[in-house]
N, C-alpha and C. Protein backbone atom coordinates (compact mmCIF):
# COMPACT_ATOMS: atom_id res chain seq x y z
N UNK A 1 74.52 -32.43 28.19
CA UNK A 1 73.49 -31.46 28.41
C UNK A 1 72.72 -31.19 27.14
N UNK A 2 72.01 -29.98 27.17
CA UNK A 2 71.43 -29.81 26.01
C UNK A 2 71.84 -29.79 24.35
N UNK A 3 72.92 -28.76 25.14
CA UNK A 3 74.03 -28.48 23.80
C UNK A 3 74.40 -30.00 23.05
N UNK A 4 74.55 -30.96 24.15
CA UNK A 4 74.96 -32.74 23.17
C UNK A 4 73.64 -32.82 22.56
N UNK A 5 72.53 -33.04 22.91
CA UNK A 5 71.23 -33.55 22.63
C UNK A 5 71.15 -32.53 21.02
N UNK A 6 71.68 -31.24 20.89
CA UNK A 6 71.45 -30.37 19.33
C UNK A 6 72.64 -31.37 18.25
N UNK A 7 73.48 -31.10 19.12
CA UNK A 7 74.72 -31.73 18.10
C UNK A 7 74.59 -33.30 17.85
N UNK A 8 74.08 -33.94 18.61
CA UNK A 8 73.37 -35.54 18.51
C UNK A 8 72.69 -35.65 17.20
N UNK A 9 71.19 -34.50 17.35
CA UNK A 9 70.33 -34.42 16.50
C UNK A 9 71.26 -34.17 15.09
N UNK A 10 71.69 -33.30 15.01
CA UNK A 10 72.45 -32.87 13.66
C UNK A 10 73.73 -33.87 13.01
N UNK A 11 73.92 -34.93 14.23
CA UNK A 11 74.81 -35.63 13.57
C UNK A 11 73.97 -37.01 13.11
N UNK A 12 72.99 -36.73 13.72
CA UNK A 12 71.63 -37.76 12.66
C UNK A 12 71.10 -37.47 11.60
N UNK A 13 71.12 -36.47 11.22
CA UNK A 13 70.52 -35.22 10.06
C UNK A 13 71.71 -35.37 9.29
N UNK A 14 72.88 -35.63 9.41
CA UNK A 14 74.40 -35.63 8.24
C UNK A 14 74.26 -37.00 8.12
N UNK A 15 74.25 -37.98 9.19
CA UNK A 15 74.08 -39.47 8.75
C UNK A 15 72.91 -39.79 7.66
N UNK A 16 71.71 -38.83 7.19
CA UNK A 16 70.50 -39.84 6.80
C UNK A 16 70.23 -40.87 6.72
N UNK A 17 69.92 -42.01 5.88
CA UNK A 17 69.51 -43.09 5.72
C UNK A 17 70.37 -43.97 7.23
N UNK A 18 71.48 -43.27 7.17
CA UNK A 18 72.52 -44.42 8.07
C UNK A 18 72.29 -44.07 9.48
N UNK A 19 71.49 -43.05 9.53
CA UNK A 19 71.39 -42.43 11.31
C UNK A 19 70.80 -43.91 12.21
N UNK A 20 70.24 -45.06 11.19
CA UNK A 20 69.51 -46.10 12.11
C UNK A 20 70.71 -46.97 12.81
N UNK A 21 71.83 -46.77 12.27
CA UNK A 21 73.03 -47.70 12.44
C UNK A 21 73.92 -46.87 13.92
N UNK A 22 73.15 -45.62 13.79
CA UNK A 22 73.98 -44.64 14.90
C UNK A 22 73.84 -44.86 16.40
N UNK A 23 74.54 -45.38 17.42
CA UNK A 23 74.49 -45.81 18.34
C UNK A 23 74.92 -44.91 19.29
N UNK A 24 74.50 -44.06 20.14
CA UNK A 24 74.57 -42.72 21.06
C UNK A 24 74.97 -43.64 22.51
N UNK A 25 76.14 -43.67 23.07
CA UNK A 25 76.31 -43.63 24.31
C UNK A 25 76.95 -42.98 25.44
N UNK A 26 75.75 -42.51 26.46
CA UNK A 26 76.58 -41.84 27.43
C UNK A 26 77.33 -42.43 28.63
N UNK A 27 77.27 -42.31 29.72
CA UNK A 27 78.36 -43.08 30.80
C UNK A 27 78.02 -44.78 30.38
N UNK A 28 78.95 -45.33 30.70
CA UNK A 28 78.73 -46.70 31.06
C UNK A 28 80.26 -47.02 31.58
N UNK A 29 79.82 -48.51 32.71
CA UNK A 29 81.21 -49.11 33.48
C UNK A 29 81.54 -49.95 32.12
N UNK A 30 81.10 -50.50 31.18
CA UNK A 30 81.85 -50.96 30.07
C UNK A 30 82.23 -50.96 29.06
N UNK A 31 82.91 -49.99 29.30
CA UNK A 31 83.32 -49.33 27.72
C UNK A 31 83.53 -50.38 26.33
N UNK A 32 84.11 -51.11 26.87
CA UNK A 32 84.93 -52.31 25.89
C UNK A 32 84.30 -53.18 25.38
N UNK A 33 82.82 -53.28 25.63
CA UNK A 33 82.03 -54.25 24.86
C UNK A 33 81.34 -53.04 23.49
N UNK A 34 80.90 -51.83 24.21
CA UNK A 34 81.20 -50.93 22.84
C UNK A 34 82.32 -50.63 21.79
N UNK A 35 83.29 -50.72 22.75
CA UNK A 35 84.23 -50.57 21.53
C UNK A 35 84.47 -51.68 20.84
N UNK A 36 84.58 -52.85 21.09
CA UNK A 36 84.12 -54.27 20.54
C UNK A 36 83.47 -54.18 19.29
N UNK A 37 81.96 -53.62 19.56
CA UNK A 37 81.02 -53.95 18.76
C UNK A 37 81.23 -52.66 17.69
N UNK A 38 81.98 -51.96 17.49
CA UNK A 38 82.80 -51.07 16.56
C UNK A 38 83.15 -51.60 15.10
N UNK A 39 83.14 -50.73 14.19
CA UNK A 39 83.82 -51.93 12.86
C UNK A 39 84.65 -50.22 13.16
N UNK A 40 84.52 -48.76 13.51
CA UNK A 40 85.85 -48.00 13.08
C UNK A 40 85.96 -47.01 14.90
N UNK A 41 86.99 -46.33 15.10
CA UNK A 41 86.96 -45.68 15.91
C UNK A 41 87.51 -44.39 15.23
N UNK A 42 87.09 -43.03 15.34
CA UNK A 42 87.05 -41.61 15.01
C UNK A 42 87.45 -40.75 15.74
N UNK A 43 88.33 -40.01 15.43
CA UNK A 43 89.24 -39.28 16.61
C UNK A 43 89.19 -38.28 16.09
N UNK A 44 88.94 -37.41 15.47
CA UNK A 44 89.19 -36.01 15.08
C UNK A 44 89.32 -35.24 15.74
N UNK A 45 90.25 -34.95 16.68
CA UNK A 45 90.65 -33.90 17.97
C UNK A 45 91.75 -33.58 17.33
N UNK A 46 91.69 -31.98 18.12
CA UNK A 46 92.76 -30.88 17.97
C UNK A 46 94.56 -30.93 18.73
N UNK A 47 93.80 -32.02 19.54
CA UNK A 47 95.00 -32.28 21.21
C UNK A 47 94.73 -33.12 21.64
N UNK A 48 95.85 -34.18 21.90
CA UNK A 48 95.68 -35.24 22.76
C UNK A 48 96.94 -35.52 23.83
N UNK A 49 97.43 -35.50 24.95
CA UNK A 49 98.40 -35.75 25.44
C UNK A 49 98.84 -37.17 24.91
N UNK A 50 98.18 -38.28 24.81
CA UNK A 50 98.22 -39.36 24.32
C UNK A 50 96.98 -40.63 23.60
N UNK A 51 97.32 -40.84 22.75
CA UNK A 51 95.83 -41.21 22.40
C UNK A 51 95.52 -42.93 22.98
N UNK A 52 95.68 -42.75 24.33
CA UNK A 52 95.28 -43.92 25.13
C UNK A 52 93.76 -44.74 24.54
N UNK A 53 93.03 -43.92 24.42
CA UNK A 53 91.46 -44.43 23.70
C UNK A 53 91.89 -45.00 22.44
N UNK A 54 92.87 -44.88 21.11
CA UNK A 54 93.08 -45.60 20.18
C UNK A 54 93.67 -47.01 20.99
N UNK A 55 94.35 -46.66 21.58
CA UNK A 55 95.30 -48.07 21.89
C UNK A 55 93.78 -48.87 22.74
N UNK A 56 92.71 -48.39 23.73
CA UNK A 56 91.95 -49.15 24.06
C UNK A 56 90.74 -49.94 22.57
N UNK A 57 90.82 -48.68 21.60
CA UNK A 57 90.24 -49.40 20.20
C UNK A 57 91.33 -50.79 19.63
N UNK A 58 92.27 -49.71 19.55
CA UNK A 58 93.33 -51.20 18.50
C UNK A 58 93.18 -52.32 19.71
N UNK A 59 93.29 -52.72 20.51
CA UNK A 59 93.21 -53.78 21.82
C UNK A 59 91.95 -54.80 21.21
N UNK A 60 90.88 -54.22 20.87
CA UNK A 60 89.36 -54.75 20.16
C UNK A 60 89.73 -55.03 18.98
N UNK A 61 90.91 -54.92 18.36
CA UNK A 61 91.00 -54.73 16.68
C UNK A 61 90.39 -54.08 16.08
N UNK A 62 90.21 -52.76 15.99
CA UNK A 62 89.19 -51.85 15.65
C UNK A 62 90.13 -50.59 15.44
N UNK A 63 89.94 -50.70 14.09
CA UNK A 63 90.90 -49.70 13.68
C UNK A 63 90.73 -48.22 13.82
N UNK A 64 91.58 -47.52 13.55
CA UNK A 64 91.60 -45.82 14.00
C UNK A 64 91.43 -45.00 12.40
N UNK A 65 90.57 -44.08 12.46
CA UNK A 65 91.02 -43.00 11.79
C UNK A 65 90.64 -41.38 12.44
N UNK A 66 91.84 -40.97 12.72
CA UNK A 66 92.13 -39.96 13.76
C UNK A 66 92.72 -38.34 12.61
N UNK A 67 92.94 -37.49 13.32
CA UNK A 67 93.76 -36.32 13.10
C UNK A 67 95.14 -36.94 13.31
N UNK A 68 96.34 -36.12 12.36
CA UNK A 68 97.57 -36.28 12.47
C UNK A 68 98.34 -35.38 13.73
N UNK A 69 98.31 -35.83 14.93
CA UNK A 69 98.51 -34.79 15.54
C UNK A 69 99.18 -35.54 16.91
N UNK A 70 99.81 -34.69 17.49
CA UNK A 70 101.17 -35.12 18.42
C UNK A 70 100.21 -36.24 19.45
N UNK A 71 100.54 -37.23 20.25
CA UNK A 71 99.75 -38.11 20.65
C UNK A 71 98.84 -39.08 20.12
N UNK A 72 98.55 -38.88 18.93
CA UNK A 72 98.22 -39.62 18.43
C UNK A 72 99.16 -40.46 17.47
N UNK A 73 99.81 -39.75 16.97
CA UNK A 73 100.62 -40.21 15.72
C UNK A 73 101.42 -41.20 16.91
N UNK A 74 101.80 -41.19 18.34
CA UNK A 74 102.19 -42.07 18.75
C UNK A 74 101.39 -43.72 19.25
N UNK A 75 99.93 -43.46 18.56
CA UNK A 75 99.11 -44.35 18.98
C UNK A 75 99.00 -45.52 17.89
N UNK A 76 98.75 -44.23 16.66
CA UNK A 76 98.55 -44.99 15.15
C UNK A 76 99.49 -44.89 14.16
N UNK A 77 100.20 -46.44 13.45
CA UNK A 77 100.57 -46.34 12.18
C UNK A 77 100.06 -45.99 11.18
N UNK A 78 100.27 -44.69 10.43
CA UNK A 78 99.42 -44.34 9.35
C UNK A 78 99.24 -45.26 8.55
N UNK A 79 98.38 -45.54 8.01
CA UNK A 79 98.13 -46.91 7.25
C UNK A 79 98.61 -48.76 7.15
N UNK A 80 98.88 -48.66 8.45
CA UNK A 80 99.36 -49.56 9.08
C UNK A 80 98.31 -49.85 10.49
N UNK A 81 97.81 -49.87 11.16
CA UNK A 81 96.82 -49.55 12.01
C UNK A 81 95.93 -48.92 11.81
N UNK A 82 96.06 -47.87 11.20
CA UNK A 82 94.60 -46.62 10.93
C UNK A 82 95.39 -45.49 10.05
N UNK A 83 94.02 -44.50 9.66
CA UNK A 83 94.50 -43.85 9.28
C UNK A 83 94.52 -42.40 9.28
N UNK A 84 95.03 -41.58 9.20
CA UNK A 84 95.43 -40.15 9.28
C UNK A 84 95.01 -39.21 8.86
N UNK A 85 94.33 -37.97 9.37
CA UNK A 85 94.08 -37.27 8.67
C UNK A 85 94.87 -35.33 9.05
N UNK A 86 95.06 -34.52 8.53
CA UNK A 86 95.19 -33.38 8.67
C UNK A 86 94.17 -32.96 9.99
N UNK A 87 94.53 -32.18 10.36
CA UNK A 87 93.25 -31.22 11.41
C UNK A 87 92.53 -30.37 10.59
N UNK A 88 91.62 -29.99 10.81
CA UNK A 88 90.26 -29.59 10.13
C UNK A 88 89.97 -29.87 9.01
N UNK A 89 90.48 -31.40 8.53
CA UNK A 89 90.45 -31.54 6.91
C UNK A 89 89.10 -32.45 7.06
N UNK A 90 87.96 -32.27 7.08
CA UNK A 90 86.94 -32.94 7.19
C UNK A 90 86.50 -33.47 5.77
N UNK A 91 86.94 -33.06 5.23
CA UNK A 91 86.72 -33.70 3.33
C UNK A 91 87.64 -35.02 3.58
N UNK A 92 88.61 -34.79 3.66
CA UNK A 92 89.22 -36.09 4.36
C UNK A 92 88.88 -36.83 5.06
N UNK A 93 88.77 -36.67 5.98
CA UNK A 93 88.23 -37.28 7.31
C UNK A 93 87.07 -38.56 7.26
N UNK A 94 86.49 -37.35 5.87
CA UNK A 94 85.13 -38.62 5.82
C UNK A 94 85.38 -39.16 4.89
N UNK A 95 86.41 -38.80 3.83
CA UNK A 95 86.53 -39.73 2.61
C UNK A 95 87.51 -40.82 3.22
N UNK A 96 88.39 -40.91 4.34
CA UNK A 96 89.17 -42.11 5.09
C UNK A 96 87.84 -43.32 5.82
N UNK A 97 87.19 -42.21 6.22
CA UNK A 97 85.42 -43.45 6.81
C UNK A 97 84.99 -43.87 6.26
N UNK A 98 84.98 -43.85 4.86
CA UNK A 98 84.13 -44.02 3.88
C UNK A 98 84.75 -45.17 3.31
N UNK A 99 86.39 -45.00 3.10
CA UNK A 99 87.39 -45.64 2.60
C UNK A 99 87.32 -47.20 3.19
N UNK A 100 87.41 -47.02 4.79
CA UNK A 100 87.13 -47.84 5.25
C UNK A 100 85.67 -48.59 5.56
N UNK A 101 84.36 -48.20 5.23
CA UNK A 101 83.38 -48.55 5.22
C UNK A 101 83.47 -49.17 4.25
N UNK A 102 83.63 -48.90 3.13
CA UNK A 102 83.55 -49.37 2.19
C UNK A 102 84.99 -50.56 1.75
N UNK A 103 85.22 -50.79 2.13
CA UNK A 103 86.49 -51.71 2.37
C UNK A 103 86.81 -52.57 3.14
N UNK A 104 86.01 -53.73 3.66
CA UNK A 104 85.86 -54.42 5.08
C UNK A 104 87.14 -55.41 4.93
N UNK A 105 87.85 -55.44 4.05
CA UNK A 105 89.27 -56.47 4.45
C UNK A 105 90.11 -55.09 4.86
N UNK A 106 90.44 -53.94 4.16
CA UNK A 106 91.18 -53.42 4.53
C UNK A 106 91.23 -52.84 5.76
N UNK A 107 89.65 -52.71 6.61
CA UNK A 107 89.31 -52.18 7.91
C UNK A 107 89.50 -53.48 8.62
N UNK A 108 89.22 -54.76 8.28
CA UNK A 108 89.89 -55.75 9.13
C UNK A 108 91.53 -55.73 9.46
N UNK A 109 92.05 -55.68 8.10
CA UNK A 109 93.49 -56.08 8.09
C UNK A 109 94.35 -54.99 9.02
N UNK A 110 93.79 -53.71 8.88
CA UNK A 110 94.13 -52.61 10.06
C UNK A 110 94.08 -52.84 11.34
N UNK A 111 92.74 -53.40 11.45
CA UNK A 111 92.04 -53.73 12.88
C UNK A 111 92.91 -55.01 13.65
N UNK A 112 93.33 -55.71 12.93
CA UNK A 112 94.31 -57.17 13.17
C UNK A 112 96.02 -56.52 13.42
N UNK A 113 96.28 -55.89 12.59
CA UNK A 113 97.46 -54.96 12.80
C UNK A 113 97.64 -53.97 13.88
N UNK A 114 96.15 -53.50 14.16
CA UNK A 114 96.61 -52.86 15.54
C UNK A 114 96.45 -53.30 17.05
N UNK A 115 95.69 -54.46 16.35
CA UNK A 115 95.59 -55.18 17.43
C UNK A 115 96.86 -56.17 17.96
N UNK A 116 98.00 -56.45 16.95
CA UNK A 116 99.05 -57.41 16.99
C UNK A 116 100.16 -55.86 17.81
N UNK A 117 100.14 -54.79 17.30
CA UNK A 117 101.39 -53.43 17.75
C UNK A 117 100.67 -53.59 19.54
N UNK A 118 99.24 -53.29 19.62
CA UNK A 118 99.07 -52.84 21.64
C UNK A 118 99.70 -54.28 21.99
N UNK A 119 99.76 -55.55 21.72
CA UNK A 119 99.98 -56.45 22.52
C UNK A 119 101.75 -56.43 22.36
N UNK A 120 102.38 -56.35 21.53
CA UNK A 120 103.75 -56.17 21.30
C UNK A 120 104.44 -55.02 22.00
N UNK A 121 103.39 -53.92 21.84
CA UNK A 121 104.15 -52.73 22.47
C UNK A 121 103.54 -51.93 23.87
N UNK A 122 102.38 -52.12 24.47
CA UNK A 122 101.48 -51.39 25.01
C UNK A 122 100.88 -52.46 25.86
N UNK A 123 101.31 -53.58 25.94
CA UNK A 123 100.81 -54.52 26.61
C UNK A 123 101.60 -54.47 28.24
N UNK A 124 100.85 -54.89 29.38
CA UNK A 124 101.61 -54.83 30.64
C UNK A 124 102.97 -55.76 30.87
N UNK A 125 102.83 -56.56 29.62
CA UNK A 125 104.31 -57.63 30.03
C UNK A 125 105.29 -56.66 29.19
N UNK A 126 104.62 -56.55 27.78
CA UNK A 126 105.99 -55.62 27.17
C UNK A 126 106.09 -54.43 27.75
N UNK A 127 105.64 -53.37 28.48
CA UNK A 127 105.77 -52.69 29.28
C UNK A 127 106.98 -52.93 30.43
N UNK A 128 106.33 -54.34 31.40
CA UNK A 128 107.50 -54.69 32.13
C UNK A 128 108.68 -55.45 31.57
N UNK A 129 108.84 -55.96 30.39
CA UNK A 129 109.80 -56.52 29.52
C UNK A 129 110.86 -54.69 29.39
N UNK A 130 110.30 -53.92 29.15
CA UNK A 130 110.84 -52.86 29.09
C UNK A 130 111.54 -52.26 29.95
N UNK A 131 110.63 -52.24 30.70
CA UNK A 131 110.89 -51.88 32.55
C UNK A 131 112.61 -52.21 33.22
N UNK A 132 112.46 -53.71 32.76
CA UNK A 132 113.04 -54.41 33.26
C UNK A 132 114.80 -53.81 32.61
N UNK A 133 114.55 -54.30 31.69
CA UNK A 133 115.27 -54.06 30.49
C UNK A 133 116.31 -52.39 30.82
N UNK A 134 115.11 -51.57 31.19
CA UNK A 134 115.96 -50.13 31.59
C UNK A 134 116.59 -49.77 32.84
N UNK A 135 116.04 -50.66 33.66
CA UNK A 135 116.98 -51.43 35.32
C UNK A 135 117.96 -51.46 35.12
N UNK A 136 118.34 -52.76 34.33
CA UNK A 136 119.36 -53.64 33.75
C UNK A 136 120.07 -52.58 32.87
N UNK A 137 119.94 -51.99 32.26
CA UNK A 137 120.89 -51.20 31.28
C UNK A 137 121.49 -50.19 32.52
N UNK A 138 120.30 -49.79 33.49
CA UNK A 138 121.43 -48.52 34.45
C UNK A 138 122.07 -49.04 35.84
N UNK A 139 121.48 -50.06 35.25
CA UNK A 139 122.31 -50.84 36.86
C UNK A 139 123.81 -51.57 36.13
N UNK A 140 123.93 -51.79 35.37
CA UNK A 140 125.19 -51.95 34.01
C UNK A 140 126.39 -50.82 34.00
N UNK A 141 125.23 -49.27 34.24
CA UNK A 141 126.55 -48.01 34.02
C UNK A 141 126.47 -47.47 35.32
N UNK A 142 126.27 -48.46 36.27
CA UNK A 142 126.77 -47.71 37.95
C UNK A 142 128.47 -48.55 38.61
């Protein structure tokens, strides 16, 4: 609504020079070619039940830098996948974006790392590798 269209504007007004690089999207059926075309994904939320949207970033290899906060910390290895920040530490926040802007092996080597943990851990076979696995262990103590 309107209220996005002020906070849009003002987050073009904090970007300057870089606001041309700023890419605004609202609905779309394909999320994943945006997140694709990503070099970082930004999470700074207060609450997450789970941070399913990192694991759809790390999937793209596209690394995270998020808030340290319950659901997430189960999404991202702190500096191992992405990286971490406090809640409302926005001095942080942007000096980790920055970190990684300015650092394109280390935002790769993240992005490759989290992309190797969703397929190992978050993937539908290791999922049912799991599955399976917890059958078998209670069908063992009956």
């Amino acid at each position: 609504g309107s209220e996005e269209d002020v906070d849009y504007e003002h987050v073009k007004l904090l970007c300057g020079k870089n606001a041309a690089n700023l890419r605004r999207v609202l609905f779309t059926s394909e999320p994943q070619k945006y997140m694709a075309a990503a070099d970082i994904f930004c999470l700074p939320s207060y609450r997450e039940g789970f941070g399913q949207v990192v694991i759809e970033a790390a999937a793209c290899e596209v690394p995270t830098v998020a808030t340290r906060i319950y659901g997430i910390i189960d999404a991202v290895v702190e500096n191992e996948t992405g990286l971490l920040v406090s809640c409302g530490d926005s001095d942080l926040l942007a000096e980790s974006l920055l970190k990684l802007i300015d650092d394109p092996e280390l935002r790769i080597q993240l992005g490759k790392a989290a992309r190797k943990r969703v397929v190992e851990h978050f993937s539908s076979n290791s999922n049912s590798d799991e599955l399976v696995s917890l059958y078998k262990k209670l069908i063992d103590q009956m």
